[in-house]
PDB file of N, CA and C in Angstrom:
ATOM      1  N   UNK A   1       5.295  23.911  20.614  1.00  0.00           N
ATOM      2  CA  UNK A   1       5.809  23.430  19.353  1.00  0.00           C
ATOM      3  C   UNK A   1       4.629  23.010  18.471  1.00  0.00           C
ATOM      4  N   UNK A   2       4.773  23.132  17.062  1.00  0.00           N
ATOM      5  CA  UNK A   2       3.500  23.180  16.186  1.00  0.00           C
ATOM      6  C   UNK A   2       4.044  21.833  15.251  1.00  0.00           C
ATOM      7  N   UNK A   3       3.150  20.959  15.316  1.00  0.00           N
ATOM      8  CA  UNK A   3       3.263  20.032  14.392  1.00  0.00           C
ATOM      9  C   UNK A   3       2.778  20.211  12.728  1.00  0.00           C
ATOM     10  N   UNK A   4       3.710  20.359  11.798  1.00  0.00           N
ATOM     11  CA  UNK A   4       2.908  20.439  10.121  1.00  0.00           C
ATOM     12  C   UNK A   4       3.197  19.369   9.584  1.00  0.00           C
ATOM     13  N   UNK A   5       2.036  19.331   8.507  1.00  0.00           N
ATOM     14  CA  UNK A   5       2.222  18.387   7.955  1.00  0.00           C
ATOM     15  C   UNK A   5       2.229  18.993   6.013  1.00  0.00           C
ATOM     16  N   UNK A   6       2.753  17.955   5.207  1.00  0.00           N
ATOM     17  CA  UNK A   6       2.800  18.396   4.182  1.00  0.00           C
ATOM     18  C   UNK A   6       2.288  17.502   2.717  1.00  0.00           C
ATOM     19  N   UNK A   7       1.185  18.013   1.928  1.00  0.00           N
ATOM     20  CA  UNK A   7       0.397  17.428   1.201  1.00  0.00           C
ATOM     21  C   UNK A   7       1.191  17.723  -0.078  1.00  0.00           C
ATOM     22  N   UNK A   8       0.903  16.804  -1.049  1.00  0.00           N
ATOM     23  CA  UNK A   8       0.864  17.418  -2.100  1.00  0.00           C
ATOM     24  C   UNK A   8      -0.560  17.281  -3.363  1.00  0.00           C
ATOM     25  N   UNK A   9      -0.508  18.217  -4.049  1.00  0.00           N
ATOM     26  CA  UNK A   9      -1.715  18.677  -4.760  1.00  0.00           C
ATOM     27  C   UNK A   9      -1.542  18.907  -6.269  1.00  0.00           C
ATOM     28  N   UNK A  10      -2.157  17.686  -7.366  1.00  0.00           N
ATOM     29  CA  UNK A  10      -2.083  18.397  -8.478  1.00  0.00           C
ATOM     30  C   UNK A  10      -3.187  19.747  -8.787  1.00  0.00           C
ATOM     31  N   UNK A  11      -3.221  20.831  -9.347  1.00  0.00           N
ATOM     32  CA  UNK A  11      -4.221  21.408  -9.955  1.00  0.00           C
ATOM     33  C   UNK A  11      -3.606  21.907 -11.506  1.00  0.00           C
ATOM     34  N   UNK A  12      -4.962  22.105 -12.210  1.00  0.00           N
ATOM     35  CA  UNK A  12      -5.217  23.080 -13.339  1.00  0.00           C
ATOM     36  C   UNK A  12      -5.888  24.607 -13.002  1.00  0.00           C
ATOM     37  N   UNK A  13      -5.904  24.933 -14.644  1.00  0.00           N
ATOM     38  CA  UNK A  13      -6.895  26.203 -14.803  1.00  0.00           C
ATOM     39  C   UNK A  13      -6.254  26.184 -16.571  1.00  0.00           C
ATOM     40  N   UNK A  14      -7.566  27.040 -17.323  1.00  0.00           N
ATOM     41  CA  UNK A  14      -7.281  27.564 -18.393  1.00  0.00           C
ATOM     42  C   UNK A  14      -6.929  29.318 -18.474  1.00  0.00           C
ATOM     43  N   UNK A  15      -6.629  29.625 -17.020  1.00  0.00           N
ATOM     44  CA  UNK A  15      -6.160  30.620 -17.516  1.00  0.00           C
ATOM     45  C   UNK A  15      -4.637  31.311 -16.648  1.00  0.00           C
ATOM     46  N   UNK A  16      -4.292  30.462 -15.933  1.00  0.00           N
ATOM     47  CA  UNK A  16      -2.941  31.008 -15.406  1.00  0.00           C
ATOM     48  C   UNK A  16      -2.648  29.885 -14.631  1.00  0.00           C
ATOM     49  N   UNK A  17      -1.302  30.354 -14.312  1.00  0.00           N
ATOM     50  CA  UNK A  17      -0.478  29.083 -13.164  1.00  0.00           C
ATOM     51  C   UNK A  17      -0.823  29.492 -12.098  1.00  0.00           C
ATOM     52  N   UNK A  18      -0.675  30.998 -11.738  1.00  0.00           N
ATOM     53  CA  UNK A  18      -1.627  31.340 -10.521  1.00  0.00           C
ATOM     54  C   UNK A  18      -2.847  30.941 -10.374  1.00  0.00           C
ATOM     55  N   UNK A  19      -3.396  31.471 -11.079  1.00  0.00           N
ATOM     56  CA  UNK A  19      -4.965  30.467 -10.834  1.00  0.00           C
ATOM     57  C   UNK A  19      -5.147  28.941 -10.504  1.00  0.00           C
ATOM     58  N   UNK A  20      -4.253  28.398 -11.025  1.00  0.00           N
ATOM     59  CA  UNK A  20      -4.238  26.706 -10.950  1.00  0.00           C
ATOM     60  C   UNK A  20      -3.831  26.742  -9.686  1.00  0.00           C
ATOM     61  N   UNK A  21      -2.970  27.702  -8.743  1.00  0.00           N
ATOM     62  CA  UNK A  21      -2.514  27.721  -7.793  1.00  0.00           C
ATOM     63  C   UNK A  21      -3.411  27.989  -6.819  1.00  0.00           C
ATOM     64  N   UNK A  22      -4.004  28.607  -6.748  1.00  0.00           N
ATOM     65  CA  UNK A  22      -5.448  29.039  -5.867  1.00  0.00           C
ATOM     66  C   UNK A  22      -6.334  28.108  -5.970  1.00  0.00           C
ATOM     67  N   UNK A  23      -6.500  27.698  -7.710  1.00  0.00           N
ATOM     68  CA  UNK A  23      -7.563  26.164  -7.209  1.00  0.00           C
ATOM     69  C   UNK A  23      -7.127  25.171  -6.351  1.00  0.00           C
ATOM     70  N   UNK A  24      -5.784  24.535  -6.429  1.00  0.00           N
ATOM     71  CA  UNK A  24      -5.088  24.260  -5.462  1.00  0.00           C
ATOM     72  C   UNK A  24      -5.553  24.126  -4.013  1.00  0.00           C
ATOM     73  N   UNK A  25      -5.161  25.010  -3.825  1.00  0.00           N
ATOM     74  CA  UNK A  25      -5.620  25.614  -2.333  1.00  0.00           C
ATOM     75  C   UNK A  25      -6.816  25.718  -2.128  1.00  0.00           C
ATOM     76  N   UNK A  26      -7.622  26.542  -2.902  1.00  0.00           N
ATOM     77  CA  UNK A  26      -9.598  26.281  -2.749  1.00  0.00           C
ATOM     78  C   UNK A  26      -9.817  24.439  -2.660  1.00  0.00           C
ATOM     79  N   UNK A  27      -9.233  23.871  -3.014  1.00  0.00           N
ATOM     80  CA  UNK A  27      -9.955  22.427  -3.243  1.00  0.00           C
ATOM     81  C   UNK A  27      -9.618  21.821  -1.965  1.00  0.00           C
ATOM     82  N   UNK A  28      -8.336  22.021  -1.407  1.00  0.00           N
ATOM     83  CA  UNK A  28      -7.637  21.329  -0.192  1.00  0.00           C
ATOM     84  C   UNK A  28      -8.014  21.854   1.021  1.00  0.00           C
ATOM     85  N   UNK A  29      -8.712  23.418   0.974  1.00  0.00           N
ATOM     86  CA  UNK A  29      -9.380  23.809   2.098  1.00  0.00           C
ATOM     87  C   UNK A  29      -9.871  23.309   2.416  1.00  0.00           C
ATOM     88  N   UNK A  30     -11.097  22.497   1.510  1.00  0.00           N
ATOM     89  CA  UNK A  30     -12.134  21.968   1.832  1.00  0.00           C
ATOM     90  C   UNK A  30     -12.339  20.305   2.791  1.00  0.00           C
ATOM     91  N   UNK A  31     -11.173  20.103   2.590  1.00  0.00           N
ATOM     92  CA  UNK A  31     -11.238  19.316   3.848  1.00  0.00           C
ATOM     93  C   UNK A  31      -9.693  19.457   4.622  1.00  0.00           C
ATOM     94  N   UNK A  32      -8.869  20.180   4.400  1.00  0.00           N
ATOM     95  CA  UNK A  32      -7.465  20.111   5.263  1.00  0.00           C
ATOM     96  C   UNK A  32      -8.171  21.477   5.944  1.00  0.00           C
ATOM     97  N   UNK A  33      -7.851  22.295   7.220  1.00  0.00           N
ATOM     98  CA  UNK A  33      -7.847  23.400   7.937  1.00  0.00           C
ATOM     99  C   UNK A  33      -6.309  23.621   7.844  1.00  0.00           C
ATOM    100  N   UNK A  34      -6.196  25.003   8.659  1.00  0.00           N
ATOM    101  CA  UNK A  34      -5.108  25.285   9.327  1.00  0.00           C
ATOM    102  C   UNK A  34      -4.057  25.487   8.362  1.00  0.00           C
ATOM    103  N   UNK A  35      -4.586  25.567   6.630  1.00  0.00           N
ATOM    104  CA  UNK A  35      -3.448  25.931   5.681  1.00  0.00           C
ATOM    105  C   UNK A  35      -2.172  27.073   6.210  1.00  0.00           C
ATOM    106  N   UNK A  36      -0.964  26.639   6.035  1.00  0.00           N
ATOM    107  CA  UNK A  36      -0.277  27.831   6.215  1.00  0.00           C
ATOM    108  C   UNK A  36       0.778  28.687   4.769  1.00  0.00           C
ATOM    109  N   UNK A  37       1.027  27.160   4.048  1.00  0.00           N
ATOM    110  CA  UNK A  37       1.961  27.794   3.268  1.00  0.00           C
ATOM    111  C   UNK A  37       1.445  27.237   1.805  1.00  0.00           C
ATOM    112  N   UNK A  38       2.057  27.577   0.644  1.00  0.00           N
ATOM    113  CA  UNK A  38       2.008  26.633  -0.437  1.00  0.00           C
ATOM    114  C   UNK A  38       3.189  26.917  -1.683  1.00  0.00           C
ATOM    115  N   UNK A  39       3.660  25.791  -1.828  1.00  0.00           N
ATOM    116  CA  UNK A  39       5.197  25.621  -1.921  1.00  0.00           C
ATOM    117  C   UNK A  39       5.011  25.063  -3.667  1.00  0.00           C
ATOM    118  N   UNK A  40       5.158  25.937  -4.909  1.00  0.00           N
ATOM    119  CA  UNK A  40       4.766  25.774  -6.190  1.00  0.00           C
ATOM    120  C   UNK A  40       5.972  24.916  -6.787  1.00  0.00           C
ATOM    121  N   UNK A  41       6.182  23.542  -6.626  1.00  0.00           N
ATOM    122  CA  UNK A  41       7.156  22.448  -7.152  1.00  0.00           C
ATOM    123  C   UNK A  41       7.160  22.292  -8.505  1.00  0.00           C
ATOM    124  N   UNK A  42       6.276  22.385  -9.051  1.00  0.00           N
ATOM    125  CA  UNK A  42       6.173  22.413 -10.749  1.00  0.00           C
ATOM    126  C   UNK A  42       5.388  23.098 -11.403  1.00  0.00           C
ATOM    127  N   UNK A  43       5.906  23.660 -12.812  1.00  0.00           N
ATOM    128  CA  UNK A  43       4.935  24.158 -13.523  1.00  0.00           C
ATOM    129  C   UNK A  43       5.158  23.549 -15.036  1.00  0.00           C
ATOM    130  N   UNK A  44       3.920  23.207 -15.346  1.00  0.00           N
ATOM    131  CA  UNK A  44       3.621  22.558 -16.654  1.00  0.00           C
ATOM    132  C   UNK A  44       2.433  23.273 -17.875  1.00  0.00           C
ATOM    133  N   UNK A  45       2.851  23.246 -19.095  1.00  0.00           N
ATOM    134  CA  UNK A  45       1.070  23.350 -19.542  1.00  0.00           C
ATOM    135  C   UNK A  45       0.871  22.478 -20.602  1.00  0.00           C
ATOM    136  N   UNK A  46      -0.001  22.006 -21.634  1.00  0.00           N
ATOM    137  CA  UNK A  46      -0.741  21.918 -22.622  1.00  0.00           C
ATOM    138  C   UNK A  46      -1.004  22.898 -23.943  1.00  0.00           C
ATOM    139  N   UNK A  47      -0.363  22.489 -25.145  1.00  0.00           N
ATOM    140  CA  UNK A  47      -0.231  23.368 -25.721  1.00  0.00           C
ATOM    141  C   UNK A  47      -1.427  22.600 -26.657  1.00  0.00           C
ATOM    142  N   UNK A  48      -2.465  23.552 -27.802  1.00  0.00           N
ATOM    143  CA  UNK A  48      -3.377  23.553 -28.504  1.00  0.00           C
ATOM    144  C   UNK A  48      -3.298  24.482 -29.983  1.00  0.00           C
ATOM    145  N   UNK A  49      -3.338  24.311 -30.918  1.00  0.00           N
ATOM    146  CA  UNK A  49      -2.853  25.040 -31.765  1.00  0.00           C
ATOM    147  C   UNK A  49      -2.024  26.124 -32.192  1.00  0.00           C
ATOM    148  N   UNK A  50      -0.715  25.852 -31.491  1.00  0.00           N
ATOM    149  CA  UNK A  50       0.316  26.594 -31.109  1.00  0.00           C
ATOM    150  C   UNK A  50       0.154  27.502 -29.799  1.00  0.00           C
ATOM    151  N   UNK A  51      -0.822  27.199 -29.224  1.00  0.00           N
ATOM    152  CA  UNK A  51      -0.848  28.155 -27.722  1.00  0.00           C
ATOM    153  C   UNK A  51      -1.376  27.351 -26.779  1.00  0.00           C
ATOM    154  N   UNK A  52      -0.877  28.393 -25.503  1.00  0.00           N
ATOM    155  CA  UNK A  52      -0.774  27.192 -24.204  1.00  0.00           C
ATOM    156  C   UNK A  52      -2.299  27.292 -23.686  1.00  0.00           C
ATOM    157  N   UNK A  53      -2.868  26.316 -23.701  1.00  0.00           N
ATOM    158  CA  UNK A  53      -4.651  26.298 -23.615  1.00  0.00           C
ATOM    159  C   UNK A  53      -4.657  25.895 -22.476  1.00  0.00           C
ATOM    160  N   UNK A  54      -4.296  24.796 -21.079  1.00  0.00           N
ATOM    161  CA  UNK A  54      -4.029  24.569 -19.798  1.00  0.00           C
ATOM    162  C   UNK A  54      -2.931  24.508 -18.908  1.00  0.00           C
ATOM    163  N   UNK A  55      -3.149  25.310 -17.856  1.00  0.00           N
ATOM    164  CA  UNK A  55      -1.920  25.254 -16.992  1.00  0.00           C
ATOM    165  C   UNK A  55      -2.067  24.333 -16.259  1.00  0.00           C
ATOM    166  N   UNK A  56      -0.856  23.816 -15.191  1.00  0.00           N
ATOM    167  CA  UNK A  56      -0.304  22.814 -14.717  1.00  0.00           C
ATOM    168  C   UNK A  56       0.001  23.457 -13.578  1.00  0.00           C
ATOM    169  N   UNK A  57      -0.033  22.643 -11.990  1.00  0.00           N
ATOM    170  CA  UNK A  57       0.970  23.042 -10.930  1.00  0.00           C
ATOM    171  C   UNK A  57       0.953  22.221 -10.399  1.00  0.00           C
ATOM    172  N   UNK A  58       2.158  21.247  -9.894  1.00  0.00           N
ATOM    173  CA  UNK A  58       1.996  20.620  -8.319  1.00  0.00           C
ATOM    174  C   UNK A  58       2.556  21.235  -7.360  1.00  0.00           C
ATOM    175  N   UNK A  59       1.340  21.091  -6.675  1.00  0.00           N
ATOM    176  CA  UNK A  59       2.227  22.000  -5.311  1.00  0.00           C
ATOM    177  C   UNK A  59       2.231  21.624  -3.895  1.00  0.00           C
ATOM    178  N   UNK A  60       2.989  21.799  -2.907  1.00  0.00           N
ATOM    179  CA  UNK A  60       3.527  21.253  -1.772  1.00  0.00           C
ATOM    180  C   UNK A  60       2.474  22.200  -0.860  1.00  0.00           C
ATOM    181  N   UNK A  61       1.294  21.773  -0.190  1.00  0.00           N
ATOM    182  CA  UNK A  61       0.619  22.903   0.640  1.00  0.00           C
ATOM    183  C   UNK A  61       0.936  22.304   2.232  1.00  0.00           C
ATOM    184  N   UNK A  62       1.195  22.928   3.178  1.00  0.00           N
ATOM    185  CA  UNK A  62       1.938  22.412   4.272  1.00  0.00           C
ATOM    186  C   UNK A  62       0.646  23.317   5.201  1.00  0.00           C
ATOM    187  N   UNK A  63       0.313  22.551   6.527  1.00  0.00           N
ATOM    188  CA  UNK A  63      -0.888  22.564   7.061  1.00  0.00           C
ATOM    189  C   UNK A  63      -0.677  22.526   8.429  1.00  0.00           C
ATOM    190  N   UNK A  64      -0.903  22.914   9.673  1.00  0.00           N
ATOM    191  CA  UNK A  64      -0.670  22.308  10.996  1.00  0.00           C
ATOM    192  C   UNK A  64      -1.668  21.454  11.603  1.00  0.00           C
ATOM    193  N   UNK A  65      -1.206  20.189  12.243  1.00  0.00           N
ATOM    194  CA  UNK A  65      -2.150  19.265  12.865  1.00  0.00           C
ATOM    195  C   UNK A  65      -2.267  19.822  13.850  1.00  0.00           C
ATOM    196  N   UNK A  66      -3.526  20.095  14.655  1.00  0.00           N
ATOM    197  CA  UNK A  66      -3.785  19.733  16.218  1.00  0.00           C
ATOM    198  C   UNK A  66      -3.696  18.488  16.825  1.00  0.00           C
TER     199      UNK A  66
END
């Protein structure tokens, strides 16, 4: 039986929600291992002279403990 556990993570990017989504995950690698999933709970952006200049995500990244 596999024990997970489940974080959550704000990120950005100026150029997609995907991308904000991968920074996400690049940032939490760096000290969580054993990533397995990542679960996109919100999406938000920032709008700048009528256009959306930053994206938004929180996201649920779920991990297994040893």
């Amino acid at each position: 039986m596999s024990v997970l556990k489940v974080i959550e993570v704000l990120a950005n990017s100026d150029k997609s929600w995907e991308d904000a989504a991968k920074n996400a995950v690049a940032h939490a690698s760096k000290s969580v291992k054993n990533i397995r999933s990542v679960y996109i709970n919100e999406q938000s952006a920032t709008v700048k002279d009528g256009k959306m200049d930053n994206y938004r995500v929180n996201v649920k990244i779920t991990f297994e403990v040893n």
